[in-house]
N, C-alpha and C. Protein backbone atom coordinates (compact mmCIF):
# COMPACT_ATOMS: atom_id res chain seq x y z
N UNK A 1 15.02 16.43 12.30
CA UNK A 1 14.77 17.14 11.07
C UNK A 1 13.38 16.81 10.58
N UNK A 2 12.72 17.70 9.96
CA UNK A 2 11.07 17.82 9.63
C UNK A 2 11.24 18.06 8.18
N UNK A 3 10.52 16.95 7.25
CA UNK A 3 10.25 17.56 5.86
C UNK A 3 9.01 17.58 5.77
N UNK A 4 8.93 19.01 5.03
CA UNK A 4 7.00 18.72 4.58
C UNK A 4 7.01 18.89 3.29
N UNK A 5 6.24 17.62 2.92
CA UNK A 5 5.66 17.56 1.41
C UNK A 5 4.66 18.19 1.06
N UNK A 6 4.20 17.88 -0.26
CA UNK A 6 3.10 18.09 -0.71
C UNK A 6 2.65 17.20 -1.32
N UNK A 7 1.40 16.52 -1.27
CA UNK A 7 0.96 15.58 -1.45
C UNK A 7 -0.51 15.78 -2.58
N UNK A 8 -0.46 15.77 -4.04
CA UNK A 8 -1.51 15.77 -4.53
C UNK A 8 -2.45 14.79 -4.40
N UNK A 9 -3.92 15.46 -4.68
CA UNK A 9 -4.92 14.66 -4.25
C UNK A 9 -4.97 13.39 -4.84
N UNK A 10 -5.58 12.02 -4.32
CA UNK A 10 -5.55 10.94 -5.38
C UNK A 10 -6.82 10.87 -5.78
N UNK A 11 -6.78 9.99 -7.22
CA UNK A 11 -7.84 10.29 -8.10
C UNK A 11 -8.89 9.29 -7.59
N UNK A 12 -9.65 8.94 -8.16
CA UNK A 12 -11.08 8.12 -7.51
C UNK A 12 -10.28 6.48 -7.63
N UNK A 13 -9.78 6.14 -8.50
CA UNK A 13 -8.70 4.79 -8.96
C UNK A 13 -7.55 4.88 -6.83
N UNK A 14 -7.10 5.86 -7.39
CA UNK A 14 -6.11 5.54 -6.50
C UNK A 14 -6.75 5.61 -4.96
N UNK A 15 -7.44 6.02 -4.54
CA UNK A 15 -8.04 5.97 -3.39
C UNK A 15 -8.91 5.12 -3.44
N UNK A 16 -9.46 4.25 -4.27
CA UNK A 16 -9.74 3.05 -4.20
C UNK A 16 -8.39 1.94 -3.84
N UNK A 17 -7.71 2.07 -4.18
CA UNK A 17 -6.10 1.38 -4.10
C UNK A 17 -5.94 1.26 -2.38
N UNK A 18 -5.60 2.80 -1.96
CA UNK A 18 -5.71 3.31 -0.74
C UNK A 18 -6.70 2.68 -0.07
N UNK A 19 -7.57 2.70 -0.29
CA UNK A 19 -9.19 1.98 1.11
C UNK A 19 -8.76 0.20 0.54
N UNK A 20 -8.45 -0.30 -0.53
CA UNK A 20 -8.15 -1.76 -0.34
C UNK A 20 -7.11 -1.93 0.64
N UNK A 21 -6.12 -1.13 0.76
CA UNK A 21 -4.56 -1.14 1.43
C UNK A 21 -5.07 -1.25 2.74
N UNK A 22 -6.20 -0.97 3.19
CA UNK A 22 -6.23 -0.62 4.80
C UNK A 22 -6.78 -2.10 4.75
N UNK A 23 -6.67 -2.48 4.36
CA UNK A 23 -7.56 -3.94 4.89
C UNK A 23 -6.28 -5.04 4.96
N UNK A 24 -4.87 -4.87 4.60
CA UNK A 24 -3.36 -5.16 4.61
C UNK A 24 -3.28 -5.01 6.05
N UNK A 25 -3.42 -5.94 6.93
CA UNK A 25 -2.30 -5.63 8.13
C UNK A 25 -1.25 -6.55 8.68
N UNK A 26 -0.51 -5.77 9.31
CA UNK A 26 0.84 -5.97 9.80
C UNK A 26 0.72 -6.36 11.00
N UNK A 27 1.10 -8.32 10.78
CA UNK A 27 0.94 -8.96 11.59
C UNK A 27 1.14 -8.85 12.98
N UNK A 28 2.87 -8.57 12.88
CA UNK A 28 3.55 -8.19 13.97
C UNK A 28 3.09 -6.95 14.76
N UNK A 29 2.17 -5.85 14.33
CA UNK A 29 1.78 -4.49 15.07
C UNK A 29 0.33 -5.04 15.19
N UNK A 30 -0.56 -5.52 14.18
CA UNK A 30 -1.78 -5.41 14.11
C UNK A 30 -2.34 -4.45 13.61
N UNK A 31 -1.48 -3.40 12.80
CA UNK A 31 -2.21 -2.37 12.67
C UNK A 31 -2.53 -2.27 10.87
N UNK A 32 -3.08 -1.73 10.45
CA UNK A 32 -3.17 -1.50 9.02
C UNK A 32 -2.03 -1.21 8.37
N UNK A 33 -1.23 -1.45 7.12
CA UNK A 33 -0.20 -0.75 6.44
C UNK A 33 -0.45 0.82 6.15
N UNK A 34 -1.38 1.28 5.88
CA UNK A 34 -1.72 2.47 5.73
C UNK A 34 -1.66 3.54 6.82
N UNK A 35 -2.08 3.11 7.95
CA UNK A 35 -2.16 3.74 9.08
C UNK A 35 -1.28 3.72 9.97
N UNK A 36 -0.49 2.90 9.06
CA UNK A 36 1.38 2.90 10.22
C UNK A 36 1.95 3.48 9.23
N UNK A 37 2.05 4.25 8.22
CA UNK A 37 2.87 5.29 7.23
C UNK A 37 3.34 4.21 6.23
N UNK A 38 3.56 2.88 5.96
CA UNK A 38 4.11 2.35 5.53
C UNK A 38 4.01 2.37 3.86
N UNK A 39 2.89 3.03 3.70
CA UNK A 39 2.65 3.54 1.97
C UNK A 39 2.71 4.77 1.96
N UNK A 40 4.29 5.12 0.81
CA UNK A 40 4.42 6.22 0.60
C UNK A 40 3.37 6.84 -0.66
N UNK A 41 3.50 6.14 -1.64
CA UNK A 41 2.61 6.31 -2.66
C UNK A 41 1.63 5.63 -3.84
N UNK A 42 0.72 5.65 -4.36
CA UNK A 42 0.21 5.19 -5.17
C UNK A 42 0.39 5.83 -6.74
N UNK A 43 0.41 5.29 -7.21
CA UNK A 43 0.10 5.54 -8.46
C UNK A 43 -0.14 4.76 -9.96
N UNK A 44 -1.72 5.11 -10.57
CA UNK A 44 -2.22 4.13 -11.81
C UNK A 44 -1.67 4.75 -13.11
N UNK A 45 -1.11 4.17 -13.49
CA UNK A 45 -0.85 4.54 -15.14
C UNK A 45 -1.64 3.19 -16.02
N UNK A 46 -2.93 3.33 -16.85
CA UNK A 46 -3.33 2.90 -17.32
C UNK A 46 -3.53 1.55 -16.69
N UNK A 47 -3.52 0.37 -17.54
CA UNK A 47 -3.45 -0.85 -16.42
C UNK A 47 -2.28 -1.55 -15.56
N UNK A 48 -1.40 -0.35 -14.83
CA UNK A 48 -0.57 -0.59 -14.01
C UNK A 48 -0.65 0.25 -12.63
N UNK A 49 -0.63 -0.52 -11.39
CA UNK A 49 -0.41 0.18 -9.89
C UNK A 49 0.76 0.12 -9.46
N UNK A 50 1.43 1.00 -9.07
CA UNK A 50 2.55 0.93 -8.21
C UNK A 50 2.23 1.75 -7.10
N UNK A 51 2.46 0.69 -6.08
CA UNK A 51 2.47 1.43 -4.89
C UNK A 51 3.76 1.18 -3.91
N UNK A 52 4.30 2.51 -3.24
CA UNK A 52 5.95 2.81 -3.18
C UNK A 52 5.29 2.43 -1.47
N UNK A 53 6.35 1.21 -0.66
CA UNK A 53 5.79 1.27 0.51
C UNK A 53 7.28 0.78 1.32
N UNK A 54 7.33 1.02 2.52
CA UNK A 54 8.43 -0.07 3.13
C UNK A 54 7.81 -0.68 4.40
N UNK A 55 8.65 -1.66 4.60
CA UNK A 55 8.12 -2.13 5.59
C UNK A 55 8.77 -1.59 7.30
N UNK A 56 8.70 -2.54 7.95
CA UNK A 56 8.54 -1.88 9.03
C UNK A 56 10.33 -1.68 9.96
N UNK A 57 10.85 -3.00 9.45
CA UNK A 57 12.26 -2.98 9.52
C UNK A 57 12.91 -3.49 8.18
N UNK A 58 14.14 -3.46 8.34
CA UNK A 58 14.85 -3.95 6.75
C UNK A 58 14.81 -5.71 6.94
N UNK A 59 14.82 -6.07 8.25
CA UNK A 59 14.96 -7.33 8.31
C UNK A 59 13.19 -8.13 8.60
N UNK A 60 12.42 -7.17 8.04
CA UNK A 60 11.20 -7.85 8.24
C UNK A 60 10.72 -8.81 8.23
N UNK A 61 10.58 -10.27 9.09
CA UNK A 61 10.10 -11.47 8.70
C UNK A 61 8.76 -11.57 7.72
N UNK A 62 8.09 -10.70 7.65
CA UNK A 62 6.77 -10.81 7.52
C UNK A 62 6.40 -9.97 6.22
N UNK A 63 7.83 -9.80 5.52
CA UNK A 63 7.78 -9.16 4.16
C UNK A 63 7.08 -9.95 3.13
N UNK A 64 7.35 -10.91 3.26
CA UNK A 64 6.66 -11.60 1.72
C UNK A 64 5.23 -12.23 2.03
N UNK A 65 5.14 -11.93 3.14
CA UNK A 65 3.81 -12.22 3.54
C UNK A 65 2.47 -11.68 3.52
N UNK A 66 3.14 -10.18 3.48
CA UNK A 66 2.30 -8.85 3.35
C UNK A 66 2.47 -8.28 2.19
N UNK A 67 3.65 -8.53 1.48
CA UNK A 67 3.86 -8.25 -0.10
C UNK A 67 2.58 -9.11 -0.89
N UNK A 68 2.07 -10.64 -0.24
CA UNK A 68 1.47 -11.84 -0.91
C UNK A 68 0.32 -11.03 -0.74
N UNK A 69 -0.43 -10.57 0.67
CA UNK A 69 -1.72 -10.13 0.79
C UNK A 69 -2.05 -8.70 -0.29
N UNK A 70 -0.80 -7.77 -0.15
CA UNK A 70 -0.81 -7.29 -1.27
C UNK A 70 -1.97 -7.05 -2.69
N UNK A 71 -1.26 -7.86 -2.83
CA UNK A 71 -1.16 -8.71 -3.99
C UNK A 71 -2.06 -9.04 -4.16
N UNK A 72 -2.91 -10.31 -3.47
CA UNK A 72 -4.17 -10.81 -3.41
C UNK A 72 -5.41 -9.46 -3.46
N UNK A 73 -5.35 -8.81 -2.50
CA UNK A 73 -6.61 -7.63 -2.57
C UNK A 73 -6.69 -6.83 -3.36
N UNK A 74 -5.12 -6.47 -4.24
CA UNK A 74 -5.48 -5.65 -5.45
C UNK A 74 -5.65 -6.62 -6.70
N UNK A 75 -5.63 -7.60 -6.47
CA UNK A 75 -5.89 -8.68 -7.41
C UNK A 75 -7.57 -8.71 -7.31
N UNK A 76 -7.98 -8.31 -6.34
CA UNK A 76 -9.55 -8.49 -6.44
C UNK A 76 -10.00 -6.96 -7.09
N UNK A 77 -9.78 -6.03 -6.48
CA UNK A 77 -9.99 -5.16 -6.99
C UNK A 77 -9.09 -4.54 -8.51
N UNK A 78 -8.57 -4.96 -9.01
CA UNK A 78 -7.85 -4.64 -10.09
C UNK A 78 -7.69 -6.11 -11.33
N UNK A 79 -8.84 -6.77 -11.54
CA UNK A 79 -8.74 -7.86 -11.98
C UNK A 79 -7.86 -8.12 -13.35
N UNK A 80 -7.31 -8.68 -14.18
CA UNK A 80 -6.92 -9.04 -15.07
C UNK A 80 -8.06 -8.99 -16.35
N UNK A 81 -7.97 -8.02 -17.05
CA UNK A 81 -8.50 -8.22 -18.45
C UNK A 81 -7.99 -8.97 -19.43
């Protein structure tokens, strides 16, 4: 089965979000989170990011690990006022 979305454009914020995310990779593949589908979405509401992602299995060892890096790179780019 095939779904096709539609995907609105992201704003200059969120594709900044997006190009930090590629620098996230997944230990176990080596590959970027971004470029293995694993982020479904971004989105900034004022000073909040949520970004909707899963990982690669449900039993992922390497979940809180990549949740931490996360974390850390939008922590650089999204600093605390």
């Amino acid at each position: 089965m095939f779904t096709k979305t539609c995907v609105k454009p992201l704003s200059s914020l969120e594709q900044s979000v997006r190009d930090a995310l590629l620098r996230v990779i997944d230990h176990e593949i080596g590959e970027n989170i971004v470029d293995l589908g694993l982020v479904y979405g971004i989105e900034v509401d004022r000073k909040t990011v949520k970004v909707t992602l899963t990982m690669t299995s449900t039993a992922c060892p390497m979940s809180e690990m990549l949740l931490d890096e996360i974390h850390a790179i939008l922590a650089l780019l999204l600093p605390d006022d």
